[in-house]
C-alpha atoms as a PDB file:
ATOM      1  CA  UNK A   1      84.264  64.222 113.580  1.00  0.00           C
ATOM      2  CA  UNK A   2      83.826  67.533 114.031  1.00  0.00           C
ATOM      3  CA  UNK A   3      86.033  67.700 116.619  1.00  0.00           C
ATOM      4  CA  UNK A   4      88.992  67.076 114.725  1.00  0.00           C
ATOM      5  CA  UNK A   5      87.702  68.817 111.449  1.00  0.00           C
ATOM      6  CA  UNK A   6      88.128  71.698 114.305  1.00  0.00           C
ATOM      7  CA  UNK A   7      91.993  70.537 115.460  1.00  0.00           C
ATOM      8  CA  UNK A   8      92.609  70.461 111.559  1.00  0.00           C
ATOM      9  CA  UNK A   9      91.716  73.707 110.657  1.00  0.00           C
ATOM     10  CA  UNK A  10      93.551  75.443 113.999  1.00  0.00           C
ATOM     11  CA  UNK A  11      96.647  73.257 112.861  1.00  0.00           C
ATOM     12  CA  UNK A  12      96.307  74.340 109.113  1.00  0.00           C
ATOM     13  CA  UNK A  13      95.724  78.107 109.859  1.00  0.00           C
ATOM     14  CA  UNK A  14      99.026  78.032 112.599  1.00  0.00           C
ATOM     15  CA  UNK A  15     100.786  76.818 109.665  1.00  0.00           C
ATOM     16  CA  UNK A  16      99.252  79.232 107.147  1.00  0.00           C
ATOM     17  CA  UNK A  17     100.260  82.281 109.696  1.00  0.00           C
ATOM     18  CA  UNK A  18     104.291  80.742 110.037  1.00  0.00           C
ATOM     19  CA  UNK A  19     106.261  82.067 107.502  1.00  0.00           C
ATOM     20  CA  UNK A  20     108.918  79.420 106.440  1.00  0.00           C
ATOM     21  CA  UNK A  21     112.569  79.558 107.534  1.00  0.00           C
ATOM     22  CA  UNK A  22     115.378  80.731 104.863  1.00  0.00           C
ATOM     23  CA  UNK A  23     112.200  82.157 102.820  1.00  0.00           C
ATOM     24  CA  UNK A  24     111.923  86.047 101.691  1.00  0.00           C
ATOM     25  CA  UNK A  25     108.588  87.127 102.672  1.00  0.00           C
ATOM     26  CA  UNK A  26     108.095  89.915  99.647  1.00  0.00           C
ATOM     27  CA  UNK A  27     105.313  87.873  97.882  1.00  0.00           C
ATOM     28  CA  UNK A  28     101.182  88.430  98.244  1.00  0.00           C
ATOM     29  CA  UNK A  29     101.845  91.727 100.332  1.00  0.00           C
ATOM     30  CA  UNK A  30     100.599  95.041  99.168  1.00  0.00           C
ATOM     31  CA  UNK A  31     102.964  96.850 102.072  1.00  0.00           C
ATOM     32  CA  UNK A  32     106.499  95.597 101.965  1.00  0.00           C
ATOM     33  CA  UNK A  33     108.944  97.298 104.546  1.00  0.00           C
ATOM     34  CA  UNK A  34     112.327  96.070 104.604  1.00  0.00           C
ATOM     35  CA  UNK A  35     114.156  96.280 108.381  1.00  0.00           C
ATOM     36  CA  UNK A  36     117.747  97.721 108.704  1.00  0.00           C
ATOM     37  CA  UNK A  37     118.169  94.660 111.264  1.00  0.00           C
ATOM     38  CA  UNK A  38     116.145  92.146 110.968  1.00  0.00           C
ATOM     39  CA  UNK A  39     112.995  91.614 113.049  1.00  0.00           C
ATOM     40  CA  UNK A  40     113.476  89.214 115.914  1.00  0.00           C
ATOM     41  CA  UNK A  41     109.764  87.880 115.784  1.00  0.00           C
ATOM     42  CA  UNK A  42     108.083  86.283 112.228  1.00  0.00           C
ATOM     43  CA  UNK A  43     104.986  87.703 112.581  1.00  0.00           C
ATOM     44  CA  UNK A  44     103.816  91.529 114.400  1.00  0.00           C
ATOM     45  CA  UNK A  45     100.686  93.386 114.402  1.00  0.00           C
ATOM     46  CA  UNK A  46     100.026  97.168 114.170  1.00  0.00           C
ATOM     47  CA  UNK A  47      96.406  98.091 115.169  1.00  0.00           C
ATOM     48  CA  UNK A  48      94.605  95.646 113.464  1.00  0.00           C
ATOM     49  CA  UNK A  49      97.012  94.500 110.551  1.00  0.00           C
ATOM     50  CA  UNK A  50      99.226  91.648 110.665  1.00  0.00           C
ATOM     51  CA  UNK A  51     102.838  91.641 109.430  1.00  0.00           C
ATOM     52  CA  UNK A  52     104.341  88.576 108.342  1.00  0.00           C
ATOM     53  CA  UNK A  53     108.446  88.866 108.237  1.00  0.00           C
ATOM     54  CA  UNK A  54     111.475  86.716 107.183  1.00  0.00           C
ATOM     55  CA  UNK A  55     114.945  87.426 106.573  1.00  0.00           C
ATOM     56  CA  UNK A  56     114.419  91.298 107.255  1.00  0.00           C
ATOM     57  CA  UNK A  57     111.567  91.411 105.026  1.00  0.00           C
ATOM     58  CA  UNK A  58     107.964  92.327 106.590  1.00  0.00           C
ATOM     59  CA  UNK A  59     104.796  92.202 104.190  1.00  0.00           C
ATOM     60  CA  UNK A  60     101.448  92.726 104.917  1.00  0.00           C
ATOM     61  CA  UNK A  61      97.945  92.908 103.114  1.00  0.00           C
ATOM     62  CA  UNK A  62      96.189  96.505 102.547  1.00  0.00           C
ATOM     63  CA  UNK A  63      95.061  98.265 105.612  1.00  0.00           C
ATOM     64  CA  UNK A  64      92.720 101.498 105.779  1.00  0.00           C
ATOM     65  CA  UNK A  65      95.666 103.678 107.479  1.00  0.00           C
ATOM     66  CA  UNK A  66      97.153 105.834 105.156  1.00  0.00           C
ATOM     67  CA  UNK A  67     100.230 104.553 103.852  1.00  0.00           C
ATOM     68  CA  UNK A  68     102.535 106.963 105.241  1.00  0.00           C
ATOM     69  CA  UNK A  69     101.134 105.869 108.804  1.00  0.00           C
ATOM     70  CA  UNK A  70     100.981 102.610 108.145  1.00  0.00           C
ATOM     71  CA  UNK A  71     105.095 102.937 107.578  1.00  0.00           C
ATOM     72  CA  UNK A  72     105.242 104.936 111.032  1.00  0.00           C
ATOM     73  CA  UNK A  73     103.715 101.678 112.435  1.00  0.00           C
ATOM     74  CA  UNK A  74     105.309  99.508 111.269  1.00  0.00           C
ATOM     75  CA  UNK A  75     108.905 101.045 112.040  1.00  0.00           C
ATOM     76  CA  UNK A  76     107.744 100.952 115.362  1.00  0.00           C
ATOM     77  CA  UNK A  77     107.677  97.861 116.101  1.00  0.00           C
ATOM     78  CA  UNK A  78     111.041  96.924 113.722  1.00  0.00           C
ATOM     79  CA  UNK A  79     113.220  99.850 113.932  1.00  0.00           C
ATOM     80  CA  UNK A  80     114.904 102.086 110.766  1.00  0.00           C
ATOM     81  CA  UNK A  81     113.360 100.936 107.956  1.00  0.00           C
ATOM     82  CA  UNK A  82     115.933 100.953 104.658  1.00  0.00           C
ATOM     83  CA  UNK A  83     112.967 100.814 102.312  1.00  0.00           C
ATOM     84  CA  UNK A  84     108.996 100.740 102.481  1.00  0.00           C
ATOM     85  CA  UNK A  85     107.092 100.000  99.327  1.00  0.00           C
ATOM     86  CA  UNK A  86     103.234 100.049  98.795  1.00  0.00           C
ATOM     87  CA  UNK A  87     101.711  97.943  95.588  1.00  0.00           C
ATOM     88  CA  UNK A  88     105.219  98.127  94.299  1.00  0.00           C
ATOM     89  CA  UNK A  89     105.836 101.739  94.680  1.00  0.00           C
ATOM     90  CA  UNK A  90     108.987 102.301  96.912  1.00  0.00           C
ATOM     91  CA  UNK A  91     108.878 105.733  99.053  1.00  0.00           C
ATOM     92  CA  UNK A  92     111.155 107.955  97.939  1.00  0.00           C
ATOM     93  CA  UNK A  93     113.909 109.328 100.192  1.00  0.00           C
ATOM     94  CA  UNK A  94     112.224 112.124 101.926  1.00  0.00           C
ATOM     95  CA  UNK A  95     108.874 109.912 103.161  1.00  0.00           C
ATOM     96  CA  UNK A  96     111.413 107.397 104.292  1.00  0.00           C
ATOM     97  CA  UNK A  97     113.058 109.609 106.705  1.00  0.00           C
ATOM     98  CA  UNK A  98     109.775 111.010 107.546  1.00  0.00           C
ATOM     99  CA  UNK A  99     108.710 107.218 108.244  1.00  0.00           C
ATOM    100  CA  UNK A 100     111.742 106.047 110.272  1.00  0.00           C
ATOM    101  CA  UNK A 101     111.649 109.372 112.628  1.00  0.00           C
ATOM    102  CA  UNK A 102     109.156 106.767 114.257  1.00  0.00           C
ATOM    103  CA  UNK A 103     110.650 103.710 114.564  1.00  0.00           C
ATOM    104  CA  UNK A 104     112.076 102.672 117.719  1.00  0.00           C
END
């Protein structure tokens, strides 16, 4: 029994963690950074935090980074960035360039 009380939970958290297809991925994330091209993988993590992403949209929950790093980070890892939001504050234009001068 508990042997498959443990195959249950793995299989319920893999499908917790997979974001699904054709779904925009803006909801229950305090960071929301939105890729020029979308990201090729659904889900990336910077230092400790993970990003969950569909349809160019990457969310994530709050992280102790400042927020202007954790924008660096993510860019990274997705490329130019065409808008980064925290709590539903957007960054204006100048901490957007200042954020994609990082990505890759």
């Amino acid at each position: 029994m508990t042997r498959f009380l443990a195959v249950a939970a793995a299989a319920a958290a893999t499908l917790a963690l997979t974001p699904a297809a054709g779904i925009a991925q803006t909801t229950n994330g305090y960071y929301t950074a939105v890729a020029v091209s979308a990201p090729a993988k659904n889900s990336i993590v910077t230092r400790s935090t993970v990003w969950r992403c569909g349809e160019g949209t990457c969310v994530a929950a709050k992280a102790t980074s400042r927020d202007a790093i954790m924008c660096e980070l993510v860019a990274r890892e997705v490329g130019q960035l065409s808008s980064f939001t925290v709590k539903g504050q957007a960054f204006d234009a100048e901490a957007l360039e200042k954020c994609n001068a990082r990505a890759k």
